[in-house]
N, C-alpha and C. Protein backbone atom coordinates (compact mmCIF):
# COMPACT_ATOMS: atom_id res chain seq x y z
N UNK A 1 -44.66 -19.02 -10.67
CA UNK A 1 -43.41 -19.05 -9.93
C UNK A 1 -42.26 -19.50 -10.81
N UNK A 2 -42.70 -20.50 -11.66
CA UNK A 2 -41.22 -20.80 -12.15
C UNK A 2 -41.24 -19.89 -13.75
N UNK A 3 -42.39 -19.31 -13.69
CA UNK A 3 -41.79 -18.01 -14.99
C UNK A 3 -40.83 -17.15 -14.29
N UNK A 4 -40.87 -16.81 -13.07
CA UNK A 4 -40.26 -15.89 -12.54
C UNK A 4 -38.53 -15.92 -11.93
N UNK A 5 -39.18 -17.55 -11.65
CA UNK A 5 -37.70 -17.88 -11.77
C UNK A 5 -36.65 -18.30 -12.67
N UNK A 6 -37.25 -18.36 -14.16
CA UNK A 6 -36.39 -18.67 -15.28
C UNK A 6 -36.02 -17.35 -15.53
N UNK A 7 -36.80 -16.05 -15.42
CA UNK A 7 -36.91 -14.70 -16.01
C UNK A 7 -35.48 -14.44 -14.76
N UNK A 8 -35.41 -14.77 -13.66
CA UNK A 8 -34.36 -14.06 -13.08
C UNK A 8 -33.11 -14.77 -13.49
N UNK A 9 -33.65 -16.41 -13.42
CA UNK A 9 -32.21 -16.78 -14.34
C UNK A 9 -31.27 -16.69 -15.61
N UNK A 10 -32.14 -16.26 -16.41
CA UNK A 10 -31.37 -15.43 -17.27
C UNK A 10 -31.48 -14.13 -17.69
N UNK A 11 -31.73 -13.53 -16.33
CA UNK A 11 -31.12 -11.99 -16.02
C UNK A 11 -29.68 -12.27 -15.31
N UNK A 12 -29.64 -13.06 -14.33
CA UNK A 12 -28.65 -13.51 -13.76
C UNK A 12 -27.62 -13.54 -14.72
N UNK A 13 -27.85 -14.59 -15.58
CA UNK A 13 -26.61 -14.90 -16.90
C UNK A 13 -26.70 -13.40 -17.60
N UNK A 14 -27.21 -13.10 -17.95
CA UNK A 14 -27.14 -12.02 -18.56
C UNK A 14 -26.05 -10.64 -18.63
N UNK A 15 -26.18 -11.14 -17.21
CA UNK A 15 -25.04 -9.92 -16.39
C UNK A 15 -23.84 -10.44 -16.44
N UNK A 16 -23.57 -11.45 -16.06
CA UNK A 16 -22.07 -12.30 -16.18
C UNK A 16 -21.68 -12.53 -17.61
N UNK A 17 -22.59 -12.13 -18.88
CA UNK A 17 -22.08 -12.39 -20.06
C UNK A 17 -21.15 -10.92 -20.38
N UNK A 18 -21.72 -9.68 -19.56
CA UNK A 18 -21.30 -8.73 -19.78
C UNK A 18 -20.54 -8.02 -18.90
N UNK A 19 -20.20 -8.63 -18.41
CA UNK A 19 -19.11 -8.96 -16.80
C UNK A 19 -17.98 -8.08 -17.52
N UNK A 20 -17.41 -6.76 -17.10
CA UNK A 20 -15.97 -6.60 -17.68
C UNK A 20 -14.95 -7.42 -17.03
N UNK A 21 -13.90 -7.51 -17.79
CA UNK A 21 -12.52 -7.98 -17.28
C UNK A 21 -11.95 -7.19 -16.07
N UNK A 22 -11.39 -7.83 -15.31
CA UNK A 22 -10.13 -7.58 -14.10
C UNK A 22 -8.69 -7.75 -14.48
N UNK A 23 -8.17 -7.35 -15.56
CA UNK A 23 -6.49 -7.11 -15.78
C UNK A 23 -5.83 -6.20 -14.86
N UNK A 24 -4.98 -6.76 -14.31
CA UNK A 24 -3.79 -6.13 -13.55
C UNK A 24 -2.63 -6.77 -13.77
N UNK A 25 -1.85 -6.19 -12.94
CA UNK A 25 -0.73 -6.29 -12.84
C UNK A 25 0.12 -6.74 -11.40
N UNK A 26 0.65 -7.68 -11.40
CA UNK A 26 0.95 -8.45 -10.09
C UNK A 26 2.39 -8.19 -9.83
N UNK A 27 2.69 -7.95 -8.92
CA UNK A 27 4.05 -7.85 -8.25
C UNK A 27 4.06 -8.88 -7.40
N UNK A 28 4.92 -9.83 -7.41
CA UNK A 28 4.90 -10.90 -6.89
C UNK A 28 6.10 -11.16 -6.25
N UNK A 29 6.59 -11.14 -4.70
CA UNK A 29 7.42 -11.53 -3.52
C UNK A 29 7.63 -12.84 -3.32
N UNK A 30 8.19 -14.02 -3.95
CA UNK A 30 7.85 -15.01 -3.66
C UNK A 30 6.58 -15.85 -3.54
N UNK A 31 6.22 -16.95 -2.91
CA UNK A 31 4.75 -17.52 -2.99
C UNK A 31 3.55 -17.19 -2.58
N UNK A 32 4.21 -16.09 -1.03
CA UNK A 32 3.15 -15.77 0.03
C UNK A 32 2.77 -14.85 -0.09
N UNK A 33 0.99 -15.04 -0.32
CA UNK A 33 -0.30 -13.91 -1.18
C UNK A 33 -0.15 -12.76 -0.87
N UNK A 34 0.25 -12.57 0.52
CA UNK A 34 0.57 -11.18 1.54
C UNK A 34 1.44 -10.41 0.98
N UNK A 35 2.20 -10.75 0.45
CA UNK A 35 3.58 -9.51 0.00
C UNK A 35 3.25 -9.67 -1.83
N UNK A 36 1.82 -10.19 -2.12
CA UNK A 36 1.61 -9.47 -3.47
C UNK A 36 1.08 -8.47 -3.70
N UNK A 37 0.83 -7.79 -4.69
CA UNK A 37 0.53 -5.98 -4.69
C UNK A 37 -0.09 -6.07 -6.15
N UNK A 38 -1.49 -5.92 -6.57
CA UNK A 38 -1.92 -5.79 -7.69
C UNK A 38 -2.58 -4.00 -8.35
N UNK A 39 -2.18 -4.03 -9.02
CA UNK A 39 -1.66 -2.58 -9.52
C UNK A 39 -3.05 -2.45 -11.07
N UNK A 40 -4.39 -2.05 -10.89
CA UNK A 40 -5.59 -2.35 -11.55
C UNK A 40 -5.32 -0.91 -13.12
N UNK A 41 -5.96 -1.52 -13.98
CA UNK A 41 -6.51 -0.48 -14.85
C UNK A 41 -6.96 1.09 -14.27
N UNK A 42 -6.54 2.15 -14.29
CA UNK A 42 -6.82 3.37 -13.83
C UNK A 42 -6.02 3.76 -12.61
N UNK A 43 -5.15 2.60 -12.00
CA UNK A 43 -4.52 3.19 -10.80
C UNK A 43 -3.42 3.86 -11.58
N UNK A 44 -2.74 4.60 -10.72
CA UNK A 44 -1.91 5.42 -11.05
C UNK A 44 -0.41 4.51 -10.38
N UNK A 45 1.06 4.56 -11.34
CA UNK A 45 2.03 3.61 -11.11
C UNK A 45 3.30 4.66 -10.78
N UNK A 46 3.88 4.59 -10.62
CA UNK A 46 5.58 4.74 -10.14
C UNK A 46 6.36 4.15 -10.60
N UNK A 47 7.66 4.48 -11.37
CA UNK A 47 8.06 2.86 -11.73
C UNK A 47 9.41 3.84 -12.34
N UNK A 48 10.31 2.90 -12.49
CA UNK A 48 11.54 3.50 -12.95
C UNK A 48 12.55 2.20 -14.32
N UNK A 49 12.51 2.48 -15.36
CA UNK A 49 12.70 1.48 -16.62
C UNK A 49 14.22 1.47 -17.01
N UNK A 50 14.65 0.98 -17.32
CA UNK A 50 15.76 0.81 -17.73
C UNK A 50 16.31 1.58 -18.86
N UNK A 51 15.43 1.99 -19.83
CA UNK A 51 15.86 3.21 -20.78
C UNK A 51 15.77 4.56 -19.67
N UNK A 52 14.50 5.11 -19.24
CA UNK A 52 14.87 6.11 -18.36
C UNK A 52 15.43 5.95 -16.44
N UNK A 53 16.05 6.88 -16.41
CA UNK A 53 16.95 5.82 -14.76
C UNK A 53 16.54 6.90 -14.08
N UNK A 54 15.19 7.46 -13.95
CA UNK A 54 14.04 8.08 -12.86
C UNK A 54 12.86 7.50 -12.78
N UNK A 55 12.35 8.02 -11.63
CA UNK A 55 11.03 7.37 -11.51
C UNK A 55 10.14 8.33 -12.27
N UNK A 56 8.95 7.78 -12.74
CA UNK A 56 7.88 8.33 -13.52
C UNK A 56 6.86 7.85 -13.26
N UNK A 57 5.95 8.67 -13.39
CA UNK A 57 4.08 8.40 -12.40
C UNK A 57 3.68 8.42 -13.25
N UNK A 58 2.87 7.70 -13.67
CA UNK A 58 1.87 7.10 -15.07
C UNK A 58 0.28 6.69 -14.62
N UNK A 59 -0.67 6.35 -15.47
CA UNK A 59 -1.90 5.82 -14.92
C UNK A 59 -1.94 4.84 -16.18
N UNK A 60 -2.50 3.39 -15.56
CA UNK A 60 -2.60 2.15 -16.23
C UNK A 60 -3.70 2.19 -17.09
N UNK A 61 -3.59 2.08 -18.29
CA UNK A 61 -4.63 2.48 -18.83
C UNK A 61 -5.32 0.86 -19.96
N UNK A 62 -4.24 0.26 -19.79
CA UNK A 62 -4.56 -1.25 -19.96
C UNK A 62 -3.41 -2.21 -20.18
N UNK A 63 -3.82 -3.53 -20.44
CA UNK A 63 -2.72 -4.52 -20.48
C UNK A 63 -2.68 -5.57 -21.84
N UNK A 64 -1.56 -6.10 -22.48
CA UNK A 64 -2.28 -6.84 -23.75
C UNK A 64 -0.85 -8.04 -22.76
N UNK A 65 -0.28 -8.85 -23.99
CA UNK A 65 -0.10 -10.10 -23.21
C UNK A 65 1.25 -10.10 -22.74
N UNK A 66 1.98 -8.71 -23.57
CA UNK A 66 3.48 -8.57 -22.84
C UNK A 66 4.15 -7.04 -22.67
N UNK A 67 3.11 -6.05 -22.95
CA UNK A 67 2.90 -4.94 -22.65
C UNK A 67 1.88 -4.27 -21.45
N UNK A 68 2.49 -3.01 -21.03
CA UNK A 68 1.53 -2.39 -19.85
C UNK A 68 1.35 -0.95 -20.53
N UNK A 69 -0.44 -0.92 -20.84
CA UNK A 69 -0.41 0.29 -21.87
C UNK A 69 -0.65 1.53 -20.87
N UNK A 70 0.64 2.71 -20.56
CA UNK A 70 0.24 3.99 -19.74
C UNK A 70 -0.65 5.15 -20.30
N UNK A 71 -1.13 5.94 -19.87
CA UNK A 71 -1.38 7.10 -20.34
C UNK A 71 -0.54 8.18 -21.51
N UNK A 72 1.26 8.01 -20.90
CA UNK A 72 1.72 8.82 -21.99
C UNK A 72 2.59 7.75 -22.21
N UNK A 73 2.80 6.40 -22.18
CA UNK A 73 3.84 5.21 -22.23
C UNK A 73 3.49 3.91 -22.40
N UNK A 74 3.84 3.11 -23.42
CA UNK A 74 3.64 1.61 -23.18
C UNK A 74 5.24 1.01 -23.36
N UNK A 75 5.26 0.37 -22.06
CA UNK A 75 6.04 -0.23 -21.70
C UNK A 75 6.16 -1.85 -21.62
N UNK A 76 7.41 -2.57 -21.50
CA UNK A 76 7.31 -4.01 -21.36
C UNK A 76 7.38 -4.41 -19.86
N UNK A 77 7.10 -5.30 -19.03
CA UNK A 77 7.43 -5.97 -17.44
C UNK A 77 8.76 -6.31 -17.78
N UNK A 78 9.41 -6.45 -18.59
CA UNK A 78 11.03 -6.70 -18.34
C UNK A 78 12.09 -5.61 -18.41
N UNK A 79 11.48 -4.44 -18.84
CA UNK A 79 12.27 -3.07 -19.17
C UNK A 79 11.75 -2.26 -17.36
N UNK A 80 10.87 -2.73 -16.71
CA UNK A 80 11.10 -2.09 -15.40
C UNK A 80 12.61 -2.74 -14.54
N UNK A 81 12.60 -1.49 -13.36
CA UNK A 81 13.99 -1.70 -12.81
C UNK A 81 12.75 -1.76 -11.71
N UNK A 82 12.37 -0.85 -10.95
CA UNK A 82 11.63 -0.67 -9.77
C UNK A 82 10.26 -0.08 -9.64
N UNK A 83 9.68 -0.37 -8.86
CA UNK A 83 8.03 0.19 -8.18
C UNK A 83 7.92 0.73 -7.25
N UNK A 84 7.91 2.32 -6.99
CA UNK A 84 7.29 2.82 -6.05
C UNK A 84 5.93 2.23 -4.94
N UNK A 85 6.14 1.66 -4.31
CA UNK A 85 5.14 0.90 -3.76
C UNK A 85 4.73 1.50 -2.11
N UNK A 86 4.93 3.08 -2.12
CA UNK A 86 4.81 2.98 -0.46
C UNK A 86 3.40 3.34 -0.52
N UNK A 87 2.79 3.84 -1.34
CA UNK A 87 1.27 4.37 -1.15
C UNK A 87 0.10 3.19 -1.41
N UNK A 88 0.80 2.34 -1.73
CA UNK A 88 0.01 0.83 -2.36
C UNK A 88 -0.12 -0.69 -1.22
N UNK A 89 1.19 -0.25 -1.07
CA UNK A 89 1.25 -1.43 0.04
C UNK A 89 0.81 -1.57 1.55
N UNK A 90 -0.08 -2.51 1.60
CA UNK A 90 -0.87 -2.27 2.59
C UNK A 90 -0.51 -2.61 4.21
N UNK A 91 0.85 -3.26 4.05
CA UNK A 91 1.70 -2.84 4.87
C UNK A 91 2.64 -1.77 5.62
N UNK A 92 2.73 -0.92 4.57
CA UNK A 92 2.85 0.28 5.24
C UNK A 92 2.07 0.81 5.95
N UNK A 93 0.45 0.54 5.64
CA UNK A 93 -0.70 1.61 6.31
C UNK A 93 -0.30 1.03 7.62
N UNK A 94 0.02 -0.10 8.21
CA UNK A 94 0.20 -0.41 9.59
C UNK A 94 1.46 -0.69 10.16
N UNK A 95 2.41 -0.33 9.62
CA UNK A 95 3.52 0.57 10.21
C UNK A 95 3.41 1.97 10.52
N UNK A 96 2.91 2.76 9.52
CA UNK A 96 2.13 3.97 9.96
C UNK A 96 1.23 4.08 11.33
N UNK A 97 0.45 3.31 11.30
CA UNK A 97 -0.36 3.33 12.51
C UNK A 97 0.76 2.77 13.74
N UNK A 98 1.06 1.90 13.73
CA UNK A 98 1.95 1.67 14.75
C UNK A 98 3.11 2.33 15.19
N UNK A 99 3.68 3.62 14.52
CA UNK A 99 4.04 4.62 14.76
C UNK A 99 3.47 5.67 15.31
N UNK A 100 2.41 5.93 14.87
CA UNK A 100 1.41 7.37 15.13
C UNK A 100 1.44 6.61 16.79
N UNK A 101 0.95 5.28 16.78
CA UNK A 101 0.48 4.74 18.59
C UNK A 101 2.14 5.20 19.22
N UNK A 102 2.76 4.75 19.22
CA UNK A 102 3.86 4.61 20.17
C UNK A 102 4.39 6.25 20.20
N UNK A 103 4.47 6.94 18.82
CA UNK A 103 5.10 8.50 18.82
C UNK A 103 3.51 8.92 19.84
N UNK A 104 2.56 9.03 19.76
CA UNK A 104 1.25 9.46 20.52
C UNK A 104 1.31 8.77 21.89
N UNK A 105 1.42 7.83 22.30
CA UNK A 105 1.87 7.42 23.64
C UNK A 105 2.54 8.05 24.17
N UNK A 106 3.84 8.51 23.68
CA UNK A 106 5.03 9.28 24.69
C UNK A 106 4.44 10.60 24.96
N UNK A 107 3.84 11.23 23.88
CA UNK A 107 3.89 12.57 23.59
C UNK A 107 2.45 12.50 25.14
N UNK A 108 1.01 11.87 24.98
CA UNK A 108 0.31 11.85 25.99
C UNK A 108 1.05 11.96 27.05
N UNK A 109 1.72 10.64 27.67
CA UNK A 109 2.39 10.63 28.80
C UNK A 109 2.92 12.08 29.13
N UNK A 110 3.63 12.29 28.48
CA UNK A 110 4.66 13.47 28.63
C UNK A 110 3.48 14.93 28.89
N UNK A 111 2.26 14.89 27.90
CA UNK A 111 1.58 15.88 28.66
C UNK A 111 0.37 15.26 29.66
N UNK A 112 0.21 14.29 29.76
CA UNK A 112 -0.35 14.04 31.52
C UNK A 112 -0.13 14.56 32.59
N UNK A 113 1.41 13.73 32.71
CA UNK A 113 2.58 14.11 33.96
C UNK A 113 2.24 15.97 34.08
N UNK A 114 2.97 16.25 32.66
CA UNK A 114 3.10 17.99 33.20
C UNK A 114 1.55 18.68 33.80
N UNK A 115 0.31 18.09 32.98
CA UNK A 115 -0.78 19.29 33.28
C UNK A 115 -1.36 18.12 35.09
N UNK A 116 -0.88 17.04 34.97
CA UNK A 116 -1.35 16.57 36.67
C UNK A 116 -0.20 17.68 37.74
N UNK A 117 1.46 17.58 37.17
CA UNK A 117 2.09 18.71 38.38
C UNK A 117 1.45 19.77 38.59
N UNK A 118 0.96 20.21 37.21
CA UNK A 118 0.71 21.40 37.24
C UNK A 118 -0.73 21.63 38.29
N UNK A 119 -1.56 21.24 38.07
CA UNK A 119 -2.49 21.08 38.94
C UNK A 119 -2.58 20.76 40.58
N UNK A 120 -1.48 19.96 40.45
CA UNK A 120 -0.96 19.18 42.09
C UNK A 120 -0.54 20.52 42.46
N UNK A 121 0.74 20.89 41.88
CA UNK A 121 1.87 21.29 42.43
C UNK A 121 2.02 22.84 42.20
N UNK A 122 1.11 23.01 41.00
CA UNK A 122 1.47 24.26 40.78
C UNK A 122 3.08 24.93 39.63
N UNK A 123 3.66 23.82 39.49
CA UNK A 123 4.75 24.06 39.06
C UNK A 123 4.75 22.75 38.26
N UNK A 124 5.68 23.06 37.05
CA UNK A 124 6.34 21.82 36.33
C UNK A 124 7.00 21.14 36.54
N UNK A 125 6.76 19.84 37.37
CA UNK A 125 7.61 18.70 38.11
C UNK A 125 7.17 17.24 37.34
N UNK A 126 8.30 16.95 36.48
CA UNK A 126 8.36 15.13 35.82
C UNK A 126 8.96 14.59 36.63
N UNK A 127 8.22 13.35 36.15
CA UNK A 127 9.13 12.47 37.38
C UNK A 127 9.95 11.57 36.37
N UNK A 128 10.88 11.20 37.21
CA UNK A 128 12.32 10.67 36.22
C UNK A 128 11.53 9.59 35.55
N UNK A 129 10.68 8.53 36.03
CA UNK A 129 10.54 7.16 35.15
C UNK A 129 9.64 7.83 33.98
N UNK A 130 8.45 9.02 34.45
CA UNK A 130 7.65 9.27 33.20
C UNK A 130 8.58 9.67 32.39
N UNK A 131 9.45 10.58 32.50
CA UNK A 131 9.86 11.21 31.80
C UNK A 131 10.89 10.73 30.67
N UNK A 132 11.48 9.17 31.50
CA UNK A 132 12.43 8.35 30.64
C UNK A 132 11.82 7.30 29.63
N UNK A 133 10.23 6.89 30.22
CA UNK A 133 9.46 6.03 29.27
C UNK A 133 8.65 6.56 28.34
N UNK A 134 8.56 8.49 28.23
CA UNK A 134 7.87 9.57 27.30
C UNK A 134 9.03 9.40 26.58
N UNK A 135 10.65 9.60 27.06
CA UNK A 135 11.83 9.21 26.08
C UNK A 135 11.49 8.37 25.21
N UNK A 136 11.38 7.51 25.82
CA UNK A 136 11.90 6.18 24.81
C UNK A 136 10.57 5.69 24.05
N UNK A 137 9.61 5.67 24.03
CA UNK A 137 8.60 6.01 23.54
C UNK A 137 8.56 6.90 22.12
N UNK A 138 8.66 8.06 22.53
CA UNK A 138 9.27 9.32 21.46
C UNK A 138 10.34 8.79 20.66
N UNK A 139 10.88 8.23 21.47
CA UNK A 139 12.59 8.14 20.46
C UNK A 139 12.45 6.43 19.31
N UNK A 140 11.49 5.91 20.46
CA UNK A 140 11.32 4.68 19.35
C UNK A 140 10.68 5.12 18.33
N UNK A 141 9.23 6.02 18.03
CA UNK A 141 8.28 6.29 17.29
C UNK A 141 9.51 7.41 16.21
N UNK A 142 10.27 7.86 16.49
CA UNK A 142 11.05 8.68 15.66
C UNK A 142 12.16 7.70 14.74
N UNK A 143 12.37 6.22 15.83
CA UNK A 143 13.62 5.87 14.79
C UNK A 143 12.80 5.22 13.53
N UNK A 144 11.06 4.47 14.10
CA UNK A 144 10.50 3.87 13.19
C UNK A 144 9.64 4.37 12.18
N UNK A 145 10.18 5.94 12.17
CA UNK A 145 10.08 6.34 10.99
C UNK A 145 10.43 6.18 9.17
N UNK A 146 11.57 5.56 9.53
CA UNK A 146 11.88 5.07 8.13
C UNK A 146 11.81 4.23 7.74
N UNK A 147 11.16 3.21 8.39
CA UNK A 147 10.74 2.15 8.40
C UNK A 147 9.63 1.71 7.15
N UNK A 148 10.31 2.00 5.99
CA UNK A 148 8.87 1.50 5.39
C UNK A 148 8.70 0.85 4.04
N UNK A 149 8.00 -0.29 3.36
CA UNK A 149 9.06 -0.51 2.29
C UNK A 149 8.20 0.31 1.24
N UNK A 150 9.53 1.00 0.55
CA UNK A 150 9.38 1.86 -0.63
C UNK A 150 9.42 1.61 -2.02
N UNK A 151 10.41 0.66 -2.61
CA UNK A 151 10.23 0.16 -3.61
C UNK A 151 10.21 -1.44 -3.62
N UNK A 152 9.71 -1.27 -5.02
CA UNK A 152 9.81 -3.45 -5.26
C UNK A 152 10.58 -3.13 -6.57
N UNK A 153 11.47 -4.44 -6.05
CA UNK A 153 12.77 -3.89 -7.17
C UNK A 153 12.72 -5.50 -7.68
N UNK A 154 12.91 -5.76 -9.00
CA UNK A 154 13.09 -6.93 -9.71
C UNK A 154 14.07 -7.69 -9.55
N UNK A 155 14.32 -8.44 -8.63
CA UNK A 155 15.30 -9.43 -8.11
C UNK A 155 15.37 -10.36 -7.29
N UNK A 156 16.02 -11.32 -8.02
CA UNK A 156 15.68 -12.73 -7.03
C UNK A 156 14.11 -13.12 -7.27
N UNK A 157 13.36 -13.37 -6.08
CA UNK A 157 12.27 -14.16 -5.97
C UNK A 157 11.17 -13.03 -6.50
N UNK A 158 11.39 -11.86 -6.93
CA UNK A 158 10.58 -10.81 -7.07
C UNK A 158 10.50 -11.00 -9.00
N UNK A 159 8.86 -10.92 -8.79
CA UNK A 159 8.41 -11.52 -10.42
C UNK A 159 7.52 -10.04 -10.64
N UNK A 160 6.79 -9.39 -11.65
CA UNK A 160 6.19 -8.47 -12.21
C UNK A 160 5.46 -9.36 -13.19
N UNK A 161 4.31 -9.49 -13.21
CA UNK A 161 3.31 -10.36 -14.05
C UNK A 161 2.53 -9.58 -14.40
N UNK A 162 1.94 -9.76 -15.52
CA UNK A 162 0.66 -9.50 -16.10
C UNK A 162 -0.74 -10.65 -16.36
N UNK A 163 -1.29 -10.43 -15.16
CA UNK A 163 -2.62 -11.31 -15.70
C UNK A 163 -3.63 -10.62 -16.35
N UNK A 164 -3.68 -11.65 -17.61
CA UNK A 164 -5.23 -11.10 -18.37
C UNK A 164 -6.78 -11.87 -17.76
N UNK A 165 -7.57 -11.35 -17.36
CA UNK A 165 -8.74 -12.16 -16.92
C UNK A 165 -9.68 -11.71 -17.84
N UNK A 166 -9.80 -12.27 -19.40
CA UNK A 166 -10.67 -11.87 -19.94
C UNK A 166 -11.78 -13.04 -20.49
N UNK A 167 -12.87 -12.54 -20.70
CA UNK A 167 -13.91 -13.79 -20.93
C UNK A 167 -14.28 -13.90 -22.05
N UNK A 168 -13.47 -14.60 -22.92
CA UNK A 168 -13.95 -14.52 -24.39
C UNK A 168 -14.33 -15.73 -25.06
């Protein structure tokens, strides 16, 4: 028994000696963990620099201690202006959803009412309250469409870090 258990303990170590690194890249909102956004080796970035004044889609292809090395670019964290961040941030996914609910609420309502007249009545008859709370419903899910945050722009409490987590 305890051959077996020294043999797993340094299989155990074994693996953690050869542990790769976790380098990313942190976008940082102030203190609170929630509005940070870590941006890994192989993800693909958005970002717009101060020599070029468009955005450009890159894939991270690594990090050293004051550079971010891209696919066709290595760049510095102080030469960015902004980050495309709507496909990343995981706040958007639930503004999204909470749109799809409320725009999908009205739109149900709105075909309930008609296929129940239709059935009752034979004819297409709304009734004023469905028809004003399928409104507003609809009309909220349409204004909170733009609702979404799109970039992280370097200012004020907004930091761009590079952590190295390497085990050497």
């Amino acid at each position: 028994m305890k051959k077996i258990l020294t043999l797993l303990l340094f299989f155990f170590i074994g693996f953690h000696g050869f542990a790769q690194s976790n380098d990313f890249l942190l976008l940082k909102r102030g203190s609170n963990q929630k509005s940070q956004i870590r941006y890994y080796v192989g993800e693909e970035i958005t970002y717009k620099s101060k020599k070029i004044g468009f955005f450009v889609t890159d894939v991270i292809t690594g990090f050293e201690d004051d550079f971010i090395y891209l696919r066709e670019n290595i760049i510095s964290p102080e030469d960015i202006l902004e980050i495309d961040i709507r496909r990343k941030d995981k706040r958007n996914g639930r503004l999204t959803a909470l749109n799809s609910l409320v725009l999908g609420a009205g739109v149900i309502l709105i075909s309930v009412e008609v296929i129940n007249s239709l059935y009752q009545t034979g004819s297409v008859d709304v009734d004023d309250g469905v028809g004003l709370t399928s409104a507003i419903l609809v009309g909220t899910g349409l204004a909170m469409l733009p609702l979404r945050y799109k970039t992280f722009k370097l200012k004020g409490n907004n930091r761009i870090q590079i952590v190295l987590m390497r085990m050497d």
